[in-house]
PDB file of N, CA and C in Angstrom:
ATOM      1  N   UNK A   1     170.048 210.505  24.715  1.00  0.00           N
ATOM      2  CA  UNK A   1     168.814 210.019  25.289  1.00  0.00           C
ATOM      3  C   UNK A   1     168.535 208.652  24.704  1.00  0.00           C
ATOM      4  N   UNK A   2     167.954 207.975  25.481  1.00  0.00           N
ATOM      5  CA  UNK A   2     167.557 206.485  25.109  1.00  0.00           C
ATOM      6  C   UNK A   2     166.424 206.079  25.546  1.00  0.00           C
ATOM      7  N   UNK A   3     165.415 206.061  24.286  1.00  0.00           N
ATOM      8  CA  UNK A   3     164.151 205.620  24.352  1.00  0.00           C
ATOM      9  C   UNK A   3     163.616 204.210  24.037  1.00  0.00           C
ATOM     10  N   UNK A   4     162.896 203.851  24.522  1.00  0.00           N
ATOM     11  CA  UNK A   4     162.815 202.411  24.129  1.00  0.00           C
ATOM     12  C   UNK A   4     161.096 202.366  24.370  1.00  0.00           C
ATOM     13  N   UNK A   5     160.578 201.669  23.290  1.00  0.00           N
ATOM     14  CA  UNK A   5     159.425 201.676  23.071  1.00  0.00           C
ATOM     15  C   UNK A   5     158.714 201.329  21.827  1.00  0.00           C
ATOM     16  N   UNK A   6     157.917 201.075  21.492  1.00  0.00           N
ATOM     17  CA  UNK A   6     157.431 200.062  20.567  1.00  0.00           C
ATOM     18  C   UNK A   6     156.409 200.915  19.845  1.00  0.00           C
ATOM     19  N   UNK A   7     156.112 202.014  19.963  1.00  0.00           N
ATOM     20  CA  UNK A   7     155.026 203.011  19.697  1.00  0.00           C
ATOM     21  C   UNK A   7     156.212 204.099  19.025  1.00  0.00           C
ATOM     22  N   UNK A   8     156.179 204.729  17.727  1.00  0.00           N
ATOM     23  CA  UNK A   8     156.571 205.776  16.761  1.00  0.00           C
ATOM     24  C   UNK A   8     156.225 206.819  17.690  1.00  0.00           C
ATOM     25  N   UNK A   9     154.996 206.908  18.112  1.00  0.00           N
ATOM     26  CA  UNK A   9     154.774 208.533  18.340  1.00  0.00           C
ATOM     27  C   UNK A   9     155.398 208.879  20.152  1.00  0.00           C
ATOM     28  N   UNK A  10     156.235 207.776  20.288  1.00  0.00           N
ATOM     29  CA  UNK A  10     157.106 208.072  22.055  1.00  0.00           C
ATOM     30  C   UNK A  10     158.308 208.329  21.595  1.00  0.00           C
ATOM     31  N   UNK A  11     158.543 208.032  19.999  1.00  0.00           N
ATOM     32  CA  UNK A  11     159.931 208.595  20.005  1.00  0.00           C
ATOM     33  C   UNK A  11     160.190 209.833  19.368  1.00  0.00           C
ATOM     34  N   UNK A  12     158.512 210.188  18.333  1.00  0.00           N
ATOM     35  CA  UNK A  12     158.316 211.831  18.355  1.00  0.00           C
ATOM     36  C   UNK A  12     158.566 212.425  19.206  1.00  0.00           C
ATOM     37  N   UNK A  13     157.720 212.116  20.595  1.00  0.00           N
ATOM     38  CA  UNK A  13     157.616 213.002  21.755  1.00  0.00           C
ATOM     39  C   UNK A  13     159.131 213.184  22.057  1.00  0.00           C
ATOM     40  N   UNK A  14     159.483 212.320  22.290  1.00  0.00           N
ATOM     41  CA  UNK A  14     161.184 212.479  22.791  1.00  0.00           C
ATOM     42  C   UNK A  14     161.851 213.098  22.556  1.00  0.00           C
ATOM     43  N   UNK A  15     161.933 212.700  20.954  1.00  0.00           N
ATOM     44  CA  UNK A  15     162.866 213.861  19.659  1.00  0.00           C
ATOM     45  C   UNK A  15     162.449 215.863  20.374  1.00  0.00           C
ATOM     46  N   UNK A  16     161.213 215.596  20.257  1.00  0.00           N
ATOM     47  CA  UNK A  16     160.651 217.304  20.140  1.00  0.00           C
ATOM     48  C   UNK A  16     160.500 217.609  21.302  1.00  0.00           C
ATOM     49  N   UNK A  17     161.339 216.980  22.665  1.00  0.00           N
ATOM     50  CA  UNK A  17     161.948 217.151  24.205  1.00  0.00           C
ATOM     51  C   UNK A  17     163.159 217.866  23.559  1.00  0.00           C
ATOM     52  N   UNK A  18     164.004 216.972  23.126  1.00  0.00           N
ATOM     53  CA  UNK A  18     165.117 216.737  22.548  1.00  0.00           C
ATOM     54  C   UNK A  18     165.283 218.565  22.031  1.00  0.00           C
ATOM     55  N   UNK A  19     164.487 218.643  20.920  1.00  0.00           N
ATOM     56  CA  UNK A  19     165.154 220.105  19.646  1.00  0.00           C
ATOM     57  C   UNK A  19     164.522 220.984  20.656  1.00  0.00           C
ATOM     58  N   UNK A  20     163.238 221.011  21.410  1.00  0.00           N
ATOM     59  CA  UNK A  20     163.090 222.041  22.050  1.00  0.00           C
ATOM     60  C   UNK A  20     164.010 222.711  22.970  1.00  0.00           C
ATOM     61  N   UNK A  21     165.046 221.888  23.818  1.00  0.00           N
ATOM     62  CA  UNK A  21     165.787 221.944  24.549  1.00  0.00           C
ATOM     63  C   UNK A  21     167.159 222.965  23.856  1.00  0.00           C
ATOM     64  N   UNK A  22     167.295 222.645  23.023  1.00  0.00           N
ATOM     65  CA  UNK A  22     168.060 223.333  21.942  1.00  0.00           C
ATOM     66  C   UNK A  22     167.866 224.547  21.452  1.00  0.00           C
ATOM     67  N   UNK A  23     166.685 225.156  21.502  1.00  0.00           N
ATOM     68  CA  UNK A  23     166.066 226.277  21.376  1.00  0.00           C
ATOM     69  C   UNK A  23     166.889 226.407  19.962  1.00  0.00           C
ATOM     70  N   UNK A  24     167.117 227.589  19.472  1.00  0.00           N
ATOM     71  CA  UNK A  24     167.511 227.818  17.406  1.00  0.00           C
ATOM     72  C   UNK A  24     168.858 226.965  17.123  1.00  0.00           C
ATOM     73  N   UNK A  25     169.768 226.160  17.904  1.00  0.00           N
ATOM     74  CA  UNK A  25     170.273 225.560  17.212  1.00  0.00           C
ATOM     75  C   UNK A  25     169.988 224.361  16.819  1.00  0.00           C
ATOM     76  N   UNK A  26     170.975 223.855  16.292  1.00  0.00           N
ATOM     77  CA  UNK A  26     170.317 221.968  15.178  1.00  0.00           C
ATOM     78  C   UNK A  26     170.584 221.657  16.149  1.00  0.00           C
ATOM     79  N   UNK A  27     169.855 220.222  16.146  1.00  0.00           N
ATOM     80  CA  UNK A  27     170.293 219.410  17.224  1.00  0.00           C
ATOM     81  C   UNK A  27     171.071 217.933  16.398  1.00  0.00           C
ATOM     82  N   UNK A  28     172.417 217.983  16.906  1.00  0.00           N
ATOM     83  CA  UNK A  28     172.617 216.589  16.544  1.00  0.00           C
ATOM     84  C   UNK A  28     172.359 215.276  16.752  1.00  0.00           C
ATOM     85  N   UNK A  29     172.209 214.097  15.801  1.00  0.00           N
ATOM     86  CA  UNK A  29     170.951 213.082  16.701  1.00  0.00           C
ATOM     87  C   UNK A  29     171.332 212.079  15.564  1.00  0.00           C
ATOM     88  N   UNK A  30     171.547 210.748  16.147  1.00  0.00           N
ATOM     89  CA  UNK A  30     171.573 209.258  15.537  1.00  0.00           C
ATOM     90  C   UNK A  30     169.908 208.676  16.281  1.00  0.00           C
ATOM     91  N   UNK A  31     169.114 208.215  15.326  1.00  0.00           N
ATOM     92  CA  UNK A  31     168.058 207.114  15.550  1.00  0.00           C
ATOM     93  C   UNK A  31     168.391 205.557  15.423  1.00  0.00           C
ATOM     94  N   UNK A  32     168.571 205.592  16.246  1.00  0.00           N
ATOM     95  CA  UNK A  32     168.409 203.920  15.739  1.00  0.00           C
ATOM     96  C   UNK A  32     167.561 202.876  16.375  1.00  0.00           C
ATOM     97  N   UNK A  33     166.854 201.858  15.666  1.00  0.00           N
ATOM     98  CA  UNK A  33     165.974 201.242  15.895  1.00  0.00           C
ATOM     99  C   UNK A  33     166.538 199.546  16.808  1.00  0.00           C
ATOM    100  N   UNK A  34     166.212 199.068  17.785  1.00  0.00           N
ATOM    101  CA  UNK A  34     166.203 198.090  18.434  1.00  0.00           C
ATOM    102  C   UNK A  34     165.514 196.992  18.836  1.00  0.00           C
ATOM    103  N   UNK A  35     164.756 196.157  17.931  1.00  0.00           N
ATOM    104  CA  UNK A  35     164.007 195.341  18.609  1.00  0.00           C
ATOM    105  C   UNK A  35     163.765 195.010  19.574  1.00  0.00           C
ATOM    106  N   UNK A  36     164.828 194.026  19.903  1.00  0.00           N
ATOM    107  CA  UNK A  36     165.114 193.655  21.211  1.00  0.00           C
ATOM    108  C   UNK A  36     166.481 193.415  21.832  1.00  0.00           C
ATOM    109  N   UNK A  37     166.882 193.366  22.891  1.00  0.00           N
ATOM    110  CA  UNK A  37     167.865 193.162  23.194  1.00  0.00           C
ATOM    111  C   UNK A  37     168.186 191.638  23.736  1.00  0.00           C
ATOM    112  N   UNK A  38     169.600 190.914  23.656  1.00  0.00           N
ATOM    113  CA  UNK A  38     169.931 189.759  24.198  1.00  0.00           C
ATOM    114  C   UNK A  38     169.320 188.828  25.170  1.00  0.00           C
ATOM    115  N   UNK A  39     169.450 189.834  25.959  1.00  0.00           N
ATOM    116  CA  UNK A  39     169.098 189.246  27.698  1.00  0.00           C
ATOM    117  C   UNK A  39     168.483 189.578  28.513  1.00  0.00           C
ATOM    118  N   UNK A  40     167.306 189.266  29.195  1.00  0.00           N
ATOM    119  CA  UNK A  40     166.854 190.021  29.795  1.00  0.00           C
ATOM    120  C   UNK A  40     167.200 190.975  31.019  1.00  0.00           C
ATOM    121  N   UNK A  41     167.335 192.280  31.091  1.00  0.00           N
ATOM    122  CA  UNK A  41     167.580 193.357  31.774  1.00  0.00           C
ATOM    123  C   UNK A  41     168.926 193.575  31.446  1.00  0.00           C
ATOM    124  N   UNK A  42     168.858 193.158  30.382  1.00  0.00           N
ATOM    125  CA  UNK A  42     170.054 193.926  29.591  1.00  0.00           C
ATOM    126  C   UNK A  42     170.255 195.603  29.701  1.00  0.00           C
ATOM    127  N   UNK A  43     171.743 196.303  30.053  1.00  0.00           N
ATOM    128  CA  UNK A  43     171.594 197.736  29.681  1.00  0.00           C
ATOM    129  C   UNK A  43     172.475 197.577  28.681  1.00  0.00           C
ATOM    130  N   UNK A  44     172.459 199.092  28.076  1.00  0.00           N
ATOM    131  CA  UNK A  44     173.075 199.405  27.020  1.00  0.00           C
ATOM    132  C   UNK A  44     173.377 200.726  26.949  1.00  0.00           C
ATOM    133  N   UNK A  45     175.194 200.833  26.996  1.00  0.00           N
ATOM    134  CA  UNK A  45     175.932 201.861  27.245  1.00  0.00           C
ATOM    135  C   UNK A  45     176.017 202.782  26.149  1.00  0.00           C
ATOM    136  N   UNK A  46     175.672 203.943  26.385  1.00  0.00           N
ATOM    137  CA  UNK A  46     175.694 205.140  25.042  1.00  0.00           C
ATOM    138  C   UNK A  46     177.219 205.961  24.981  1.00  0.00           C
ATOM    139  N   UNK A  47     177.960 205.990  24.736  1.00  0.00           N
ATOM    140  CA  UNK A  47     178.726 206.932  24.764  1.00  0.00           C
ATOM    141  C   UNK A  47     178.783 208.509  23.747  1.00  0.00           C
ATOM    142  N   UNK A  48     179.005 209.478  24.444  1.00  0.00           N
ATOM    143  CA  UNK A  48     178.932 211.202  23.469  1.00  0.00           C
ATOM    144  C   UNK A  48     179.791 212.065  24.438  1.00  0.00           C
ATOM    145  N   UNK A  49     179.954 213.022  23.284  1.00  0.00           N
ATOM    146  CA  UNK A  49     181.292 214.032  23.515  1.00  0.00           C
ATOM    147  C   UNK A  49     180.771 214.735  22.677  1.00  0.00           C
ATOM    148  N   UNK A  50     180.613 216.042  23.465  1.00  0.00           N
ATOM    149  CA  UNK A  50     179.577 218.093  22.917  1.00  0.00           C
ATOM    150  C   UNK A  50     180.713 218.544  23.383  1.00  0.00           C
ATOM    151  N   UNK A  51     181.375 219.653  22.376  1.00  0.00           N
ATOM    152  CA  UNK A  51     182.200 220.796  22.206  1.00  0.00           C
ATOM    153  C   UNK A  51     181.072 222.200  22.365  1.00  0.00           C
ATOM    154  N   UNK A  52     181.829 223.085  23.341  1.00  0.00           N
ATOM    155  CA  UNK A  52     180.888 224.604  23.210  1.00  0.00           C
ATOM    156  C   UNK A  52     182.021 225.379  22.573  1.00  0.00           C
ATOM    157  N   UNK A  53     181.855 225.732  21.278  1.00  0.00           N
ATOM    158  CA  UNK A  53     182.391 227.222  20.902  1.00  0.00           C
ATOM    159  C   UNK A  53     181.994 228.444  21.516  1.00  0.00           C
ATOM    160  N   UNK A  54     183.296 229.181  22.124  1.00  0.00           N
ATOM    161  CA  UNK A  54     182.354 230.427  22.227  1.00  0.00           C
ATOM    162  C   UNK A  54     182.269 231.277  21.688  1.00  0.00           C
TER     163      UNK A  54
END
């Protein structure tokens, strides 16, 4: 997920989208903070890879 926003408590909300979704397991999770970006209407590509044990 990629939040962008200038307000702490939009990236609470997000996060606790985030673990709820997860219901009792951890959720794995990098924060990282962005000022700003280069250019305007810049995107920015995330890449991830989730394994299910069964």
């Amino acid at each position: 997920m990629l939040v962008a926003s200038q307000r702490q408590a939009d990236l609470v909300t997000a996060w606790r989208v985030v673990r709820d979704g997860f219901g009792d397991h951890d959720v794995p999770s990098t924060l990282m903070e962005v000022t700003m970006l280069g250019y305007d209407d810049q995107l920015v590509e995330i890449e991830s890879v989730a394994a299910v044990l069964d």
